[in-house]
Protein backbone atom coordinates (compact mmCIF):
# COMPACT_ATOMS: atom_id res chain seq x y z
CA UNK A 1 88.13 106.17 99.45
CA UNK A 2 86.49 106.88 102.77
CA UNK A 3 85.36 110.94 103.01
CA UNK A 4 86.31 110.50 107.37
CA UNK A 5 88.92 108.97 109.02
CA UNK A 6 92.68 109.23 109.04
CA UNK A 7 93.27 106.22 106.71
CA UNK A 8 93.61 106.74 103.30
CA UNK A 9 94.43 104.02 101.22
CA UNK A 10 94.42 106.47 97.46
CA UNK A 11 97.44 105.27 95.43
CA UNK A 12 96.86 108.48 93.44
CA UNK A 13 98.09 110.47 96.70
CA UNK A 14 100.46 108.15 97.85
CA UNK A 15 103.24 110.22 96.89
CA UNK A 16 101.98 113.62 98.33
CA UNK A 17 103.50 112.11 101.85
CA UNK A 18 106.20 115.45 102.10
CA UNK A 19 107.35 113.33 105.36
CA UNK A 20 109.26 111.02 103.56
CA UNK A 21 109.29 111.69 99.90
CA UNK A 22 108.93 115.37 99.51
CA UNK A 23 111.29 117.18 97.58
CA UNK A 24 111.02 120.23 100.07
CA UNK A 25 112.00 118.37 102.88
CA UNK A 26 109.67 119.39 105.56
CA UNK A 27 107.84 116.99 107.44
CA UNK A 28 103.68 117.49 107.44
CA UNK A 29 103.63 117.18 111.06
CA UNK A 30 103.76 121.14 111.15
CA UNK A 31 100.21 120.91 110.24
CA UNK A 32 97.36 120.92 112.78
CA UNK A 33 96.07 117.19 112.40
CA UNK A 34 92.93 114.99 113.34
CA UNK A 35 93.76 113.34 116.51
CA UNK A 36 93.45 109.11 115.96
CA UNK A 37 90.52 107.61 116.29
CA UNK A 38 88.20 111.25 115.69
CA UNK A 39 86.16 112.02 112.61
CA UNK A 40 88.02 115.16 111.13
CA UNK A 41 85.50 118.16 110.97
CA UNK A 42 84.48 118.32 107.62
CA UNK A 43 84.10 121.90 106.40
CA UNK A 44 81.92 121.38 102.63
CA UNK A 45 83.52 123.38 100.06
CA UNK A 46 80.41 122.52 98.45
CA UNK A 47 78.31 123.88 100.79
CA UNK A 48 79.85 127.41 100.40
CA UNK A 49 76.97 130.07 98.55
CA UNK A 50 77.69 133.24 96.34
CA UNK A 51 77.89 135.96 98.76
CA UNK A 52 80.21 133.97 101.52
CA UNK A 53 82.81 135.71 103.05
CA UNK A 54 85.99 134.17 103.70
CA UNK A 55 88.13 136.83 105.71
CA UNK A 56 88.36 139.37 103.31
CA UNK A 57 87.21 137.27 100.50
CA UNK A 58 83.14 137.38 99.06
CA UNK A 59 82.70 134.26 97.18
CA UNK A 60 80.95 135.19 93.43
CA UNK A 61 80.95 131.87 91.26
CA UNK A 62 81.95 128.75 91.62
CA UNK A 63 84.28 127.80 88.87
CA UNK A 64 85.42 124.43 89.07
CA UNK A 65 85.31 121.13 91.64
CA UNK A 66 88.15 118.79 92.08
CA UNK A 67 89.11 115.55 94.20
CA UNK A 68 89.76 117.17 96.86
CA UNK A 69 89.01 121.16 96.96
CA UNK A 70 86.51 123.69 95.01
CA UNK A 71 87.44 126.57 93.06
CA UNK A 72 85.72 130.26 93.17
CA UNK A 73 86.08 133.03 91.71
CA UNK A 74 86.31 135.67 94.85
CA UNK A 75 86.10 139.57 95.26
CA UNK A 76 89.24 140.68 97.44
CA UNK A 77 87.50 143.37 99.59
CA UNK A 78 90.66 145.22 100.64
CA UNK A 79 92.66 145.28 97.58
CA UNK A 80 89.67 145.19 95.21
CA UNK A 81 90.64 142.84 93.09
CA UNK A 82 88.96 139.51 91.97
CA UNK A 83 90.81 136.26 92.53
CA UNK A 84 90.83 132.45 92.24
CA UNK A 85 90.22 130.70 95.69
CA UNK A 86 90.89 126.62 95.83
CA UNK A 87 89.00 125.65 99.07
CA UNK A 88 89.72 121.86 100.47
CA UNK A 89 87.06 120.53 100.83
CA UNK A 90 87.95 118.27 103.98
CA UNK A 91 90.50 118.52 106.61
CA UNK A 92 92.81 115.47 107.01
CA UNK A 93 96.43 114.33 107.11
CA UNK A 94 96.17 113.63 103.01
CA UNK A 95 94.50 117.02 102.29
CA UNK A 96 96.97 118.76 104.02
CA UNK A 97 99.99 117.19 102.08
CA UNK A 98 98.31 118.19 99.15
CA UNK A 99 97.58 121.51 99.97
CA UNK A 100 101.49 121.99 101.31
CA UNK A 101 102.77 120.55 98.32
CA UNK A 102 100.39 122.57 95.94
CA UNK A 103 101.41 125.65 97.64
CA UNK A 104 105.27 125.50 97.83
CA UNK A 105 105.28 124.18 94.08
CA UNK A 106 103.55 127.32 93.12
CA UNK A 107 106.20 129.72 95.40
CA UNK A 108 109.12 127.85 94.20
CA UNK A 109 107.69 128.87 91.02
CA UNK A 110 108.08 132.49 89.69
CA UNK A 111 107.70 133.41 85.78
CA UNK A 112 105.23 135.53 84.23
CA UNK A 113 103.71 132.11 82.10
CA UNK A 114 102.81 130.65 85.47
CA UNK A 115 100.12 131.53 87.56
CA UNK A 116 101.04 133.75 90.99
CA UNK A 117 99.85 132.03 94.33
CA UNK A 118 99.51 135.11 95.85
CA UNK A 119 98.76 133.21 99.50
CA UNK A 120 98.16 129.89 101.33
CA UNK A 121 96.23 129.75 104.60
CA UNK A 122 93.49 128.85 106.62
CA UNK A 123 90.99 130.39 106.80
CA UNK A 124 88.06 129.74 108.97
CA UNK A 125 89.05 126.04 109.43
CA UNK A 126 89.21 125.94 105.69
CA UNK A 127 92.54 125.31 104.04
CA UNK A 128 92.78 128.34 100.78
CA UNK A 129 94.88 128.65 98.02
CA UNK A 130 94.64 132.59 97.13
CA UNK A 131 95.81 132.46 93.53
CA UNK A 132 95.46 135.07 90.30
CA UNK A 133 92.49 134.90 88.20
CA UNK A 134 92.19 135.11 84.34
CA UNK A 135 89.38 136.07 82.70
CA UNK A 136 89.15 132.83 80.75
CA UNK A 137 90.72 129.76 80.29
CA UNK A 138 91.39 128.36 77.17
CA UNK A 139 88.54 125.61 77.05
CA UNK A 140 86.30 128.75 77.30
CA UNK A 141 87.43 130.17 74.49
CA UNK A 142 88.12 127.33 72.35
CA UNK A 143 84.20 127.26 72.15
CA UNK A 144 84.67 128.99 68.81
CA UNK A 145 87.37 128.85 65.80
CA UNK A 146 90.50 130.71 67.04
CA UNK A 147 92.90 132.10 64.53
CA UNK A 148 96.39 130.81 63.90
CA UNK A 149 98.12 133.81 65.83
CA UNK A 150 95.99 133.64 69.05
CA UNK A 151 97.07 129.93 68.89
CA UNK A 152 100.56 130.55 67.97
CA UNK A 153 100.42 133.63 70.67
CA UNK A 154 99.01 130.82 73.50
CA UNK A 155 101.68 127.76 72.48
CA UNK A 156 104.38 130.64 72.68
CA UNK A 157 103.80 131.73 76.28
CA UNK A 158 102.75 127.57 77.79
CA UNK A 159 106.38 126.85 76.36
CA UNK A 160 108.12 129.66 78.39
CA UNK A 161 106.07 129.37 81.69
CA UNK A 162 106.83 125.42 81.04
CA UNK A 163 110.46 125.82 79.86
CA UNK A 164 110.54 127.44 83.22
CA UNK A 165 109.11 125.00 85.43
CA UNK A 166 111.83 121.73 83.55
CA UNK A 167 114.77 123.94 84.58
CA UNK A 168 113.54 123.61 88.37
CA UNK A 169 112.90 120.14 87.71
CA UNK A 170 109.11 119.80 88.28
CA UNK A 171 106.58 117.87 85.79
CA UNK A 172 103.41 119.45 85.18
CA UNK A 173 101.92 116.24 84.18
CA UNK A 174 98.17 117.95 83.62
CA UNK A 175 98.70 120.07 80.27
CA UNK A 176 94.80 120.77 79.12
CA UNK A 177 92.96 123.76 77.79
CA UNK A 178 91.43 123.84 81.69
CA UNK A 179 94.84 124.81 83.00
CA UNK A 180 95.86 128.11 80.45
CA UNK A 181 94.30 130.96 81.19
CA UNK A 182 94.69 133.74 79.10
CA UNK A 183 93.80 137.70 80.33
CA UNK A 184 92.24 140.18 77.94
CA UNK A 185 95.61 142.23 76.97
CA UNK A 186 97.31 139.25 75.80
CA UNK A 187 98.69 137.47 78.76
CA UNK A 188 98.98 133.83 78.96
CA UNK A 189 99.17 131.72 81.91
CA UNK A 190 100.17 128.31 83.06
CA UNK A 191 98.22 127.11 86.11
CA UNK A 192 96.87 124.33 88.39
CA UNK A 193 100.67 122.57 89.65
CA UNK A 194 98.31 120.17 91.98
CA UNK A 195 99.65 117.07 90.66
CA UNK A 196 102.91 118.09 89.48
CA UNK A 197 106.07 116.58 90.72
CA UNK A 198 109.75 116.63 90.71
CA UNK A 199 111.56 114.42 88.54
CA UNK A 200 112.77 111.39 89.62
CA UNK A 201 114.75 108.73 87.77
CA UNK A 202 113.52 105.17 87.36
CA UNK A 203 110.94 105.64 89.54
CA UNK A 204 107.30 104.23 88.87
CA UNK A 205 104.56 106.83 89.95
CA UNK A 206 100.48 106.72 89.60
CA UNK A 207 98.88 107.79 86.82
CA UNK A 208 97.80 111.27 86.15
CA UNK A 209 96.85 113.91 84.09
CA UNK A 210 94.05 114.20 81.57
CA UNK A 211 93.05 110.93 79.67
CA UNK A 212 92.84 112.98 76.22
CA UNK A 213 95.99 114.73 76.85
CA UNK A 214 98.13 112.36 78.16
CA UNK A 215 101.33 111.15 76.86
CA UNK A 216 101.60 107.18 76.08
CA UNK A 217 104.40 107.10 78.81
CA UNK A 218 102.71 108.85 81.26
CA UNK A 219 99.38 106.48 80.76
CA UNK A 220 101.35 103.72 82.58
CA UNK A 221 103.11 105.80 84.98
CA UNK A 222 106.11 106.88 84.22
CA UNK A 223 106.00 110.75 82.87
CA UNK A 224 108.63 112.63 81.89
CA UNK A 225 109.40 116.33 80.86
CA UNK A 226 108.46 115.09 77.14
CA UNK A 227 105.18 114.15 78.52
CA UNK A 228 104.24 117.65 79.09
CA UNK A 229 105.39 118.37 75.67
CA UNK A 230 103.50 115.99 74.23
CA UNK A 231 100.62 117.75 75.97
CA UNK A 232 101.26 121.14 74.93
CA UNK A 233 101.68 120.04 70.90
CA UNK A 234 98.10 118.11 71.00
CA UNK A 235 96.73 121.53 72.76
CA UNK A 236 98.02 123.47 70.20
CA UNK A 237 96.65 121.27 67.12
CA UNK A 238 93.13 121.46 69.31
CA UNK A 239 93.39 124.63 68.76
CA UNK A 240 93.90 124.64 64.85
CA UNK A 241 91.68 122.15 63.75
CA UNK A 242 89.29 121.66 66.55
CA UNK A 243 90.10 117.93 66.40
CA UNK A 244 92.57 116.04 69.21
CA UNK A 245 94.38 113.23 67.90
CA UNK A 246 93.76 109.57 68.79
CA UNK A 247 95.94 106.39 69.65
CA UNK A 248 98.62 105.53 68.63
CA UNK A 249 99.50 109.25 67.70
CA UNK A 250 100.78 108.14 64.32
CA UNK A 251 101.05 110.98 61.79
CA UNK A 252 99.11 111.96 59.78
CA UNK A 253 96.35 112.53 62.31
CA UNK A 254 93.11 113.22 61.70
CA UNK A 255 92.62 116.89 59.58
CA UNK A 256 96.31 116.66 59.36
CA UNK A 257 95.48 118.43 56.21
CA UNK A 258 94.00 121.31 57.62
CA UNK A 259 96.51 121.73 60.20
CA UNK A 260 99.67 121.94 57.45
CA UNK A 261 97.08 124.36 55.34
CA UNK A 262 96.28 126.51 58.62
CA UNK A 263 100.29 126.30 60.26
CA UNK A 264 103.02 128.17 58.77
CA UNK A 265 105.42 125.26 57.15
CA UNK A 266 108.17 125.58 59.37
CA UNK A 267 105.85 124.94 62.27
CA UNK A 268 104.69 121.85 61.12
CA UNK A 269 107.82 119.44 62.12
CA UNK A 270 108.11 120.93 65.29
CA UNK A 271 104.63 119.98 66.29
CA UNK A 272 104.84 116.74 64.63
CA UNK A 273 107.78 115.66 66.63
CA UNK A 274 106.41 117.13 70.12
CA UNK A 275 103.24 115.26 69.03
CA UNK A 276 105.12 112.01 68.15
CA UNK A 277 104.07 108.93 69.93
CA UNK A 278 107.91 107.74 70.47
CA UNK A 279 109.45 108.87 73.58
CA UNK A 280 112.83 108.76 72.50
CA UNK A 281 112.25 111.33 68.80
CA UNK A 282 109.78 113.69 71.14
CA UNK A 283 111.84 117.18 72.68
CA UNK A 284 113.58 115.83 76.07
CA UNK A 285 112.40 119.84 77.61
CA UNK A 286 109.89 121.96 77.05
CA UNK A 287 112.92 124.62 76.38
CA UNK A 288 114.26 122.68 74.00
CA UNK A 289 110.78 122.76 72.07
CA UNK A 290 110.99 126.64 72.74
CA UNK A 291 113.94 126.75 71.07
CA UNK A 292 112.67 125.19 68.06
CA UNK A 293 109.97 127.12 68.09
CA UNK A 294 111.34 129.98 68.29
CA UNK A 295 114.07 129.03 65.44
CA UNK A 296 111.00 128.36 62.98
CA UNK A 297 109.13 132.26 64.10
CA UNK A 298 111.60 134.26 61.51
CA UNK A 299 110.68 132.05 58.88
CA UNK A 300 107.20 133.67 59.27
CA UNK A 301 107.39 136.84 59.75
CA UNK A 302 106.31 138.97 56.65
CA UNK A 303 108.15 141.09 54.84
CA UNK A 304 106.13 143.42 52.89
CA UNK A 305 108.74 146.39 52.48
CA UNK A 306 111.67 143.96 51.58
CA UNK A 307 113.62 145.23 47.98
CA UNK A 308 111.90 143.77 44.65
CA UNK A 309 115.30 141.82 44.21
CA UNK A 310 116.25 141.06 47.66
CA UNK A 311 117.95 137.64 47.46
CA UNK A 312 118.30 137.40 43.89
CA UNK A 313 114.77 136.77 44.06
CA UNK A 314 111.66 138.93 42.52
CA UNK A 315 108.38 139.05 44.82
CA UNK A 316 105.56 137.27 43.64
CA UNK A 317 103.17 139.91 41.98
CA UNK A 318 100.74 139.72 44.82
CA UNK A 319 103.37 141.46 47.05
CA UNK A 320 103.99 143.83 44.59
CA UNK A 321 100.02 145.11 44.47
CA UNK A 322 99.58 144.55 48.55
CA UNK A 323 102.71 147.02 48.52
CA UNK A 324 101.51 149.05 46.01
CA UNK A 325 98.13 149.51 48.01
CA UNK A 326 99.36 149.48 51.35
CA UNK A 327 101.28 152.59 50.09
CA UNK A 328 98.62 154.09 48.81
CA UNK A 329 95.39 154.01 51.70
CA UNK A 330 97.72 152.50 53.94
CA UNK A 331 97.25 155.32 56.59
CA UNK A 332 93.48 155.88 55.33
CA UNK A 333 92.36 152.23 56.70
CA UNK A 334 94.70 151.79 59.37
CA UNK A 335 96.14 148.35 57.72
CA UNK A 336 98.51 148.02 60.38
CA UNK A 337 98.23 144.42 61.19
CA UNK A 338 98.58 140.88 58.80
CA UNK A 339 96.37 138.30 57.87
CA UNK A 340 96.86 134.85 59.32
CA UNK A 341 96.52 133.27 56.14
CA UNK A 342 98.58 134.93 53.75
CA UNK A 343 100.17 137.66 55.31
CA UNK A 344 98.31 140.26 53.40
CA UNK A 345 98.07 143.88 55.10
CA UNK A 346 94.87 144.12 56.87
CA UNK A 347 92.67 146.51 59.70
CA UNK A 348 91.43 145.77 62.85
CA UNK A 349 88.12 147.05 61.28
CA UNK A 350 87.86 144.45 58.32
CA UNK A 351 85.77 141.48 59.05
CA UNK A 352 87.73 139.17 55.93
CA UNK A 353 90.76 139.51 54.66
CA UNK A 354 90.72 141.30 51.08
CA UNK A 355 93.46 138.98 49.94
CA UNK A 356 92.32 135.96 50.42
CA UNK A 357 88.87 135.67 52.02
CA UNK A 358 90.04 134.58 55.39
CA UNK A 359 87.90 135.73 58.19
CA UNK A 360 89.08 133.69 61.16
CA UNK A 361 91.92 136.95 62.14
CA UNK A 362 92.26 137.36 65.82
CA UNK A 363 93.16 140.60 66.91
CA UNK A 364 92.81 139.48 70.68
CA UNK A 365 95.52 141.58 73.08
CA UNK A 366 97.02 143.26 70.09
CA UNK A 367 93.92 146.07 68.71
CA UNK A 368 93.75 149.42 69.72
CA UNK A 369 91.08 149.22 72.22
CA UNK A 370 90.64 148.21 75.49
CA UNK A 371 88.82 144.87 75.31
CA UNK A 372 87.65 142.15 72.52
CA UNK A 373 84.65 140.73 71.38
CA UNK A 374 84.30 137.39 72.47
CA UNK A 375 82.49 136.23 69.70
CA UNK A 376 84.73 137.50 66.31
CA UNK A 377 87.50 138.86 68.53
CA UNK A 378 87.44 141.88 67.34
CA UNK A 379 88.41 145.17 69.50
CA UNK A 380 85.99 147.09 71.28
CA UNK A 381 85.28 149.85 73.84
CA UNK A 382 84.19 149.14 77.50
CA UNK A 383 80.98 150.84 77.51
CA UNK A 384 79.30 149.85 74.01
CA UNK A 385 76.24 147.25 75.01
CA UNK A 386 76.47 145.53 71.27
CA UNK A 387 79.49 144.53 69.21
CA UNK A 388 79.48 146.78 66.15
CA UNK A 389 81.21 144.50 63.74
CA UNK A 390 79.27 140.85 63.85
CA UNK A 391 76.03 141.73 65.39
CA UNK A 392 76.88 139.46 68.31
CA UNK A 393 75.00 139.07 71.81
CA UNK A 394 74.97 142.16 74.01
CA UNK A 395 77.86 142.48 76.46
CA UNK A 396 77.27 141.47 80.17
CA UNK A 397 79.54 143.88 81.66
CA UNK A 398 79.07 147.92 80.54
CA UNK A 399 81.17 150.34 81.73
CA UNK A 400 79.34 153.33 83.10
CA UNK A 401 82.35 155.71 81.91
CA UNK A 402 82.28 157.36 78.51
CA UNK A 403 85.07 156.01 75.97
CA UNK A 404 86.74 158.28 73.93
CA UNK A 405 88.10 158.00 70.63
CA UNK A 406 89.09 160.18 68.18
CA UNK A 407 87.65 158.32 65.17
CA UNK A 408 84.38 159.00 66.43
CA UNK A 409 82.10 160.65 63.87
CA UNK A 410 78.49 160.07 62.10
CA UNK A 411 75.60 159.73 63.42
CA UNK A 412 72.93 156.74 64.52
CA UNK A 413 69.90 156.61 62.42
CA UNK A 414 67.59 155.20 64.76
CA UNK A 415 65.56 158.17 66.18
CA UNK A 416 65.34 156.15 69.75
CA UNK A 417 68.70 156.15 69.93
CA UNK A 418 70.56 159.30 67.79
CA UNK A 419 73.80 158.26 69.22
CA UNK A 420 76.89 160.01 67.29
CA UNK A 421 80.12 157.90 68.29
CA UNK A 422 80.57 156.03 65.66
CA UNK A 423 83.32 154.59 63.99
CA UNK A 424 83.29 154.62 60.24
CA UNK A 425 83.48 150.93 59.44
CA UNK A 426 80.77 150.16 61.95
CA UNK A 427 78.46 147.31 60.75
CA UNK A 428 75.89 148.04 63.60
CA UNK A 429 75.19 150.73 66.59
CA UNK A 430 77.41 150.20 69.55
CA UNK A 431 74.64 150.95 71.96
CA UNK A 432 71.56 149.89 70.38
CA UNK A 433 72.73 147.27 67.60
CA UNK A 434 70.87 149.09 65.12
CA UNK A 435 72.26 148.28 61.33
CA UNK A 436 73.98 151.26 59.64
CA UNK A 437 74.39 152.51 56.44
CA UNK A 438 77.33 150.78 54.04
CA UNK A 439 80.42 152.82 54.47
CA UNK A 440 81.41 154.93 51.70
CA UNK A 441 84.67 156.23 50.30
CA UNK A 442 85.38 158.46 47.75
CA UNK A 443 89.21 157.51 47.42
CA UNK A 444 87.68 154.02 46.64
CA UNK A 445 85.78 153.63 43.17
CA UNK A 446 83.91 149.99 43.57
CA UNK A 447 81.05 148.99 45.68
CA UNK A 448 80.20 145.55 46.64
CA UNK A 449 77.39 144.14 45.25
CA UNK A 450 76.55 142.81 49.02
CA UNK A 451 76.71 144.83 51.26
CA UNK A 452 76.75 147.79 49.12
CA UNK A 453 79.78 149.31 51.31
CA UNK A 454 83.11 150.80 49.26
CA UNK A 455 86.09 149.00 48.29
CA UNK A 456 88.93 148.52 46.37
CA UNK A 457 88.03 146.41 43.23
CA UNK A 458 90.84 146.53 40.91
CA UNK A 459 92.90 145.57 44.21
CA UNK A 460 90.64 143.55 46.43
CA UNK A 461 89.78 139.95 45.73
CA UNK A 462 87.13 140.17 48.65
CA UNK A 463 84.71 142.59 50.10
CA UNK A 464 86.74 143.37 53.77
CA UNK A 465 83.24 143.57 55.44
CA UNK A 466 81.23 140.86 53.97
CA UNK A 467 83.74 138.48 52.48
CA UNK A 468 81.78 138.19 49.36
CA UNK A 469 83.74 137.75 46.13
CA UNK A 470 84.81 140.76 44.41
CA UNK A 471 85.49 139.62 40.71
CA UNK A 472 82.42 141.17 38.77
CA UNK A 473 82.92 144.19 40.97
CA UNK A 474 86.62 144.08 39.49
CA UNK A 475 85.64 143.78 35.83
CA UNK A 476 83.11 146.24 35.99
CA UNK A 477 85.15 148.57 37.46
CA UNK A 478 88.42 148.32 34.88
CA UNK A 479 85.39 148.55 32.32
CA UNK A 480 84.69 151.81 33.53
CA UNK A 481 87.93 153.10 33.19
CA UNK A 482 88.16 154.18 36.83
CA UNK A 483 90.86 153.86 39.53
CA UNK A 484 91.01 152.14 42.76
């Protein structure tokens, strides 16, 4: 494919001709176009530096490079906010049907799963997408293990922003970790409509969409709205087991042990059929899949308050002594949220779950402060340099303003430092990552025999801020005659 010149002979863009297949009707002619015979000027999207001003927009990073455009991430001047900008990176008769398709897929498009184009124009010869920017996408943060909420949290909002796009009758046909971006209070996003299309019957298209991701269908052209399903269930058992299954997509894939070990039960089938290398047993819609989904979410939802009998049935005597305690220091350690695992009361502050051990909980877009740790996911304030809870890397960006919080007490014992906002369960210093003393309690009798911090032996099975095994803290502590 020749980078000048007004023939183009891609099959891949073949279809992009909104002249005479375009759904919108429009012809492309309404562009400005290379006149025949003249080398179109070639404006490098490539050759575009941080600092690079773009109207109102200064270029920072550059996050991405496509087939035909770049992607930065830009500071809006005026409205001081930073965006995504998709720069073309030549100006021709084919770029500009993909640029007007890209853009009036995105405005026919309005949900808050899907990513806002929030303009299209050109700008300095340049043709720009102006689009909202998360502060990650998935792949980023699929570097580490995620917990089974944060994935059941991202595989909830693709569904809706995709359930969306089916109803208008447009194909994604690019479902990856690359195109989800997720914000830092929770919000999950849908993006990057480039190649997607409206469906139409019998008809053979190229193929597109990413090689690992694709549907079997969709590998020899013909995708449907099950394709993107398929997609989004192989996403979502990335996500789980860190492991993306392989032709022919015949269950049981590979870790398919983990996965049913890691999933809720009632999740299982629904991913299995999404996942399911048969067109005809996959979900036709990704609404349909929602709706499934959705079905199986009651099923999961703890119940730690429900009557000892409810049902005919008598709780297992776990529930009974998570009730018991949750009653009890409930309020004292802020056990407001629920493990992954077992659905055991736990606090944003706990590193493990005391049930059961578990340390992959995510409390990203649901704790009480304003941001996460990227590393363990747990919440933190804007101006701390270090992550108090698993001695992480220091943060890049530090506020300037002072957080307040009214669980701030103690003080830090390095003399350089003498810092006294502290939060009681704090592993390490928030501003100068020195380690801190084991937390104490009186209302709790044992200590662990790790980290020397207090807990709850005759409850706990695990130490909540080291994970280690609480058994011989147990027994000693019923030898001793003493309560929680």
């Amino acid at each position: 494919m020749s980078p000048s010149g007004d023939t183009w002979a891609d099959p891949f863009t073949a279809w992009y001709d909104l002249g005479t297949r375009s759904p919108f009707g429009e012809a492309a002619a309404q562009m400005p176009r290379t006149p025949h015979g003249a080398r179109p000027a070639r404006h490098g999207a490539a050759a575009l530096q941080r600092g690079t001003m773009l109207h109102k927009y200064r270029l920072e990073k550059r996050l991405g490079e496509g087939h035909f455009a770049t992607v930065y991430r830009a500071f809006d001047t005026v409205e001081h906010v930073r965006v995504a900008l998709k720069v073309f990176t030549h100006r021709n008769l084919t770029t500009q049907n993909v640029f007007l398709h890209e853009a009036r897929i995105a405005a026919y498009l309005d949900h808050p799963n899907i990513v806002r184009l929030k303009t299209a124009e050109v700008i300095d010869g340049r043709l720009v997408l102006v689009s909202e920017l998360g502060d990650a996408t998935l792949a980023d943060l699929l570097v580490r293990q995620r917990s089974t909420r944060f994935a059941l949290h991202v595989l909830r909002g693709v569904l809706r922003g995709l359930a969306h796009a089916h109803e208008r009758g447009i194909i994604h046909r690019d479902i990856k970790p690359e195109n989800i971006l997720v914000w830092r209070d929770g919000q999950v996003k849908l993006a990057d409509f480039g190649v997607s299309r409206f469906a139409e019957p019998s008809t053979h298209t190229t193929v597109t969409g990413t090689p690992s991701y694709r549907a079997p269908e969709q590998a020899y052209g013909r995708p449907e709205f099950a394709s993107d399903v398929f997609g989004i269930a192989v996403v979502f058992y990335e996500m789980v087991t860190r492991q993306l299954p392989t032709w022919p997509f015949r269950w049981p894939f590979e870790r398919s042990k983990m996965f049913e070990e890691r999933v809720p039960a009632a999740i299982v089938p629904v991913i299995r059929r999404a996942a399911s290398f048969d067109l005809g047993r996959r979900f036709t819609t990704a609404g349909a899949m929602l709706h499934a989904f959705e079905r199986a979410l009651p099923e999961l939802a703890p119940q730690p308050h429900a009557a000892p009998h409810a049902n005919g049935r008598r709780l297992p005597w776990q529930a009974y002594r998570q009730r018991e305690f949750e009653q009890r220091y409930g309020r004292r350690l802020g056990l407001d949220y629920r493990c992954n695992r077992c659905s055991g009361p736990v606090s944003e502050f706990m590193m493990a779950c005391p049930w059961c051990g578990f340390r992959g909980n995510s409390f990203f877009g649901i704790a009480t402060f304003p941001d996460v740790c990227r590393e363990c996911e747990h919440g933190v304030h804007d101006d701390w340099k270090f992550c108090p809870w698993c001695y992480g890397p220091g943060f890049r960006d530090v506020s300037r303003l002072q957080s307040r919080d009214r669980r701030y007490g103690g003080k830090c014992p390095n003399p350089r430092c003498k810092e006294t906002r502290l939060l009681p369960h704090m592993r390490h210093c928030a501003w100068c990552n020195a380690k801190l003393r084991p937390w104490r309690s009186r209302a709790l009798a044992g200590r662990c025999t790790g980290c020397k911090a207090s807990v709850a032996a005759t409850y706990w099975e695990h130490c909540p801020w080291c994970a280690r095994s609480l058994v011989a803290v147990s027994r000693r502590v019923r030898r001793s005659g003493r309560g929680a």
